[in-house]
C-alpha atoms as a PDB file:
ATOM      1  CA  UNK A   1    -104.244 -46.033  76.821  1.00  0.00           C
ATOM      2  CA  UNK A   2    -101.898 -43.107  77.532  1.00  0.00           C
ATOM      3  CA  UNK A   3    -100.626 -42.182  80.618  1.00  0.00           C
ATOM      4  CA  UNK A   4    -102.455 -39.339  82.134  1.00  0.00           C
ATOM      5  CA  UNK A   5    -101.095 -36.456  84.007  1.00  0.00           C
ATOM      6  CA  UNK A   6    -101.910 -37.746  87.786  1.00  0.00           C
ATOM      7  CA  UNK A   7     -99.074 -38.136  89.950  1.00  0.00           C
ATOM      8  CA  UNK A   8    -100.217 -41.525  91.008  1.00  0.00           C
ATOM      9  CA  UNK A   9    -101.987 -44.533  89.093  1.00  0.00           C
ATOM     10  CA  UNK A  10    -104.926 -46.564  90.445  1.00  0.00           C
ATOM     11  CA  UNK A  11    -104.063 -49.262  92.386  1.00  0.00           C
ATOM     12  CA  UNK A  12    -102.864 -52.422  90.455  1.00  0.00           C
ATOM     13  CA  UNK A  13    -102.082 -50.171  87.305  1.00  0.00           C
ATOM     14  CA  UNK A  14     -98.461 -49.205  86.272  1.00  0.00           C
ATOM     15  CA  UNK A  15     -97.064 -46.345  84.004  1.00  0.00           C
ATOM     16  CA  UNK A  16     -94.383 -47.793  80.820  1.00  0.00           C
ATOM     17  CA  UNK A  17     -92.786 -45.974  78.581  1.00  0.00           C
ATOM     18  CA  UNK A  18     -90.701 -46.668  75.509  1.00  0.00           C
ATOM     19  CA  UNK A  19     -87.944 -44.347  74.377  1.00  0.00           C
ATOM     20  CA  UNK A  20     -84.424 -44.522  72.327  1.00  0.00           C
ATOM     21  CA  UNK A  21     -81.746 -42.044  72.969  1.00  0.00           C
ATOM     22  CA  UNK A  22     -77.954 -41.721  71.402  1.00  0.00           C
ATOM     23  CA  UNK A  23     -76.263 -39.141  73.963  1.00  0.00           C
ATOM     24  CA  UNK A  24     -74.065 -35.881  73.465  1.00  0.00           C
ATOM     25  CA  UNK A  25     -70.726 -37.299  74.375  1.00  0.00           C
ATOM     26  CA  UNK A  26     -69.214 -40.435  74.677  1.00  0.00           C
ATOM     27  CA  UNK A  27     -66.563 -39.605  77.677  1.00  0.00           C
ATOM     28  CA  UNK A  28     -66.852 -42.252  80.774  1.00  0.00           C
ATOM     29  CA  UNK A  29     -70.089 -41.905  82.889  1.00  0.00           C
ATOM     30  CA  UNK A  30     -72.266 -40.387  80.477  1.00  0.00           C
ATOM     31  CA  UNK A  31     -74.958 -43.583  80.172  1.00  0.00           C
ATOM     32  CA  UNK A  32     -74.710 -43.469  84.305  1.00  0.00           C
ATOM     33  CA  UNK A  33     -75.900 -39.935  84.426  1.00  0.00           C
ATOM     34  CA  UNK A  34     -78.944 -40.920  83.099  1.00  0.00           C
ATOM     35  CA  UNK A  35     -79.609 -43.872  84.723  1.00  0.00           C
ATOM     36  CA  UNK A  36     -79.055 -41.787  88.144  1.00  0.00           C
ATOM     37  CA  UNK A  37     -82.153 -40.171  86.614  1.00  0.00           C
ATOM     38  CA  UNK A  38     -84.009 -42.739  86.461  1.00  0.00           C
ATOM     39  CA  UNK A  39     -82.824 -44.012  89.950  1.00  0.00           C
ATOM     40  CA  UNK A  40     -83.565 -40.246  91.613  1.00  0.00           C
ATOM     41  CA  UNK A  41     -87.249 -40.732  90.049  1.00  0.00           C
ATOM     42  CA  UNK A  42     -87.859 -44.118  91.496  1.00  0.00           C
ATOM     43  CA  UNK A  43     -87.875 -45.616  88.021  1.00  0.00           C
ATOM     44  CA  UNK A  44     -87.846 -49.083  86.904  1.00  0.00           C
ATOM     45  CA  UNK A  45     -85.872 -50.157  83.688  1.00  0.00           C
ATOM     46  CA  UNK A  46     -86.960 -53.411  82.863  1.00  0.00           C
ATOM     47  CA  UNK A  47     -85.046 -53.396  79.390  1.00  0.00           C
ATOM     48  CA  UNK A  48     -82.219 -51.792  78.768  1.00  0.00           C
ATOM     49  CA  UNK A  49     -80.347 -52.320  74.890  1.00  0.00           C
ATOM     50  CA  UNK A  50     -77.792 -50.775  73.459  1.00  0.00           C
ATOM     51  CA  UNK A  51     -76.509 -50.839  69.466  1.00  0.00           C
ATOM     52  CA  UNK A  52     -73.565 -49.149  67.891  1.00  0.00           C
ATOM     53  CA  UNK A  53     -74.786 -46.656  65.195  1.00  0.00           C
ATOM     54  CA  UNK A  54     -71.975 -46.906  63.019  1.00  0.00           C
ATOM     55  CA  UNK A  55     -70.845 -43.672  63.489  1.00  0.00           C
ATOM     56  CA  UNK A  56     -67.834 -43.974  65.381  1.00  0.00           C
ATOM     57  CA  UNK A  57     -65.789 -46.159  67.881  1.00  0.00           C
ATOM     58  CA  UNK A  58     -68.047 -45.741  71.391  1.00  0.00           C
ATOM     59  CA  UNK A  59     -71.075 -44.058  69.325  1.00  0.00           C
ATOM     60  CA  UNK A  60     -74.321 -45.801  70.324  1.00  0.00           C
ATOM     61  CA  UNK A  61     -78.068 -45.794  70.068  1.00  0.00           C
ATOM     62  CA  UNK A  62     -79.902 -47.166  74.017  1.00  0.00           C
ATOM     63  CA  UNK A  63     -83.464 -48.328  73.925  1.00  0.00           C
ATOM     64  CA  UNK A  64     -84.593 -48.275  77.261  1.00  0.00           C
ATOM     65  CA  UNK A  65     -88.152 -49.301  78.753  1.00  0.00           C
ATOM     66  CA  UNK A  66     -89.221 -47.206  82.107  1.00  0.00           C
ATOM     67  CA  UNK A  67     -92.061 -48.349  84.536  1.00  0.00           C
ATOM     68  CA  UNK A  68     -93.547 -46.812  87.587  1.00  0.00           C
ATOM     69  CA  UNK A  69     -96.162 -46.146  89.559  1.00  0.00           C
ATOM     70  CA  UNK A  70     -96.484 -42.866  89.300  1.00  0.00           C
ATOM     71  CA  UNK A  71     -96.554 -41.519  85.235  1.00  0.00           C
ATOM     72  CA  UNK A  72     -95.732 -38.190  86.306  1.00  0.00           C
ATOM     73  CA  UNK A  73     -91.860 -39.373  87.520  1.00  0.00           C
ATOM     74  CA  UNK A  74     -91.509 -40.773  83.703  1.00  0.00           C
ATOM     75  CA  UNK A  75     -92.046 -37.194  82.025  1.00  0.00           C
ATOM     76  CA  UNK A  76     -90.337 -35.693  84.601  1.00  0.00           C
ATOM     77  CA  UNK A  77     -87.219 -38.116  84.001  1.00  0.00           C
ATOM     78  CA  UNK A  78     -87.737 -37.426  80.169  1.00  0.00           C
ATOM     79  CA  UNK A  79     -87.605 -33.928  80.339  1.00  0.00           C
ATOM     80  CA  UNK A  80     -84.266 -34.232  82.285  1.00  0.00           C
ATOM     81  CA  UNK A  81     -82.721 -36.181  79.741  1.00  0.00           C
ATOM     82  CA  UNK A  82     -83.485 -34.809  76.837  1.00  0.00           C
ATOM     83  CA  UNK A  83     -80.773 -31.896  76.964  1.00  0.00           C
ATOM     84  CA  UNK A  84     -77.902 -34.763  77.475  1.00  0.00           C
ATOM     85  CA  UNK A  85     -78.841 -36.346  74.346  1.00  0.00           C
ATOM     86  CA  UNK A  86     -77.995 -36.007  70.812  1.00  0.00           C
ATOM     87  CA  UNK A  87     -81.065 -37.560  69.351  1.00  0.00           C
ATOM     88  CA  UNK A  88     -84.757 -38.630  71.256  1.00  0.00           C
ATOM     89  CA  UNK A  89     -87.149 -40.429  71.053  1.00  0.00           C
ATOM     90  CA  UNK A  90     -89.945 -41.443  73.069  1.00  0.00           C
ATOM     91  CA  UNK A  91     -92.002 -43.948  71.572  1.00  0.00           C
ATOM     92  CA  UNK A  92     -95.217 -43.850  73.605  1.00  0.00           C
ATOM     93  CA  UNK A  93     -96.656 -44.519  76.987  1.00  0.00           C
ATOM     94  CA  UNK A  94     -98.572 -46.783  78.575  1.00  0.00           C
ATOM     95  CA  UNK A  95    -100.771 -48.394  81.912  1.00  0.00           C
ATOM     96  CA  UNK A  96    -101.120 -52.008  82.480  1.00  0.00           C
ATOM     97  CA  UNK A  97    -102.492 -53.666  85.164  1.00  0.00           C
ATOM     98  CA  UNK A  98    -101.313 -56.199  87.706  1.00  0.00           C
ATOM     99  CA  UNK A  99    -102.897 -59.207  87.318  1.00  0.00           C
END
């Protein structure tokens, strides 16, 4: 199921989402701009991975999995972030509920 465009879920349902990002720059504090993001939105990251991409010394590719109540603060975080990156990719949202 897809996350809809209300600012809040039902109770006992949460909003994921999926995404992969390499960013712009490399210099110091670029990976903690976005994770202010995510912090100013009230988001959860309940996985965060990074791998080098092979394309230079400090060059890397984060795959990053978001949660919230409230699917709204996940695109608005996206569309933030997608100007500080270099590629994007969002690979879907989702609800689930708390059991």
């Amino acid at each position: 199921m897809l996350a809809t465009d209300k600012t809040t879920e039902p109770p006992g349902q949460i909003s994921h989402a999926s995404i992969a990002f390499s960013l712009n720059n490399t210099k110091c504090g670029s990976l903690k701009t976005v994770i202010d993001i995510f912090y100013n939105h009230n988001l959860n990251m309940s996985k965060l991975e990074s791998r080098p991409t092979g394309a230079g010394l400090g060059d890397y590719v984060f795959y990053i999995d978001l949660e919230s109540k409230d699917s709204s603060s996940i695109k608005n975080a996206l569309k933030q972030i997608k100007p500080l990156c270099e590629r994007f990719v969002n690979y879907g949202s989702y609800l689930t509920t708390i059991v």
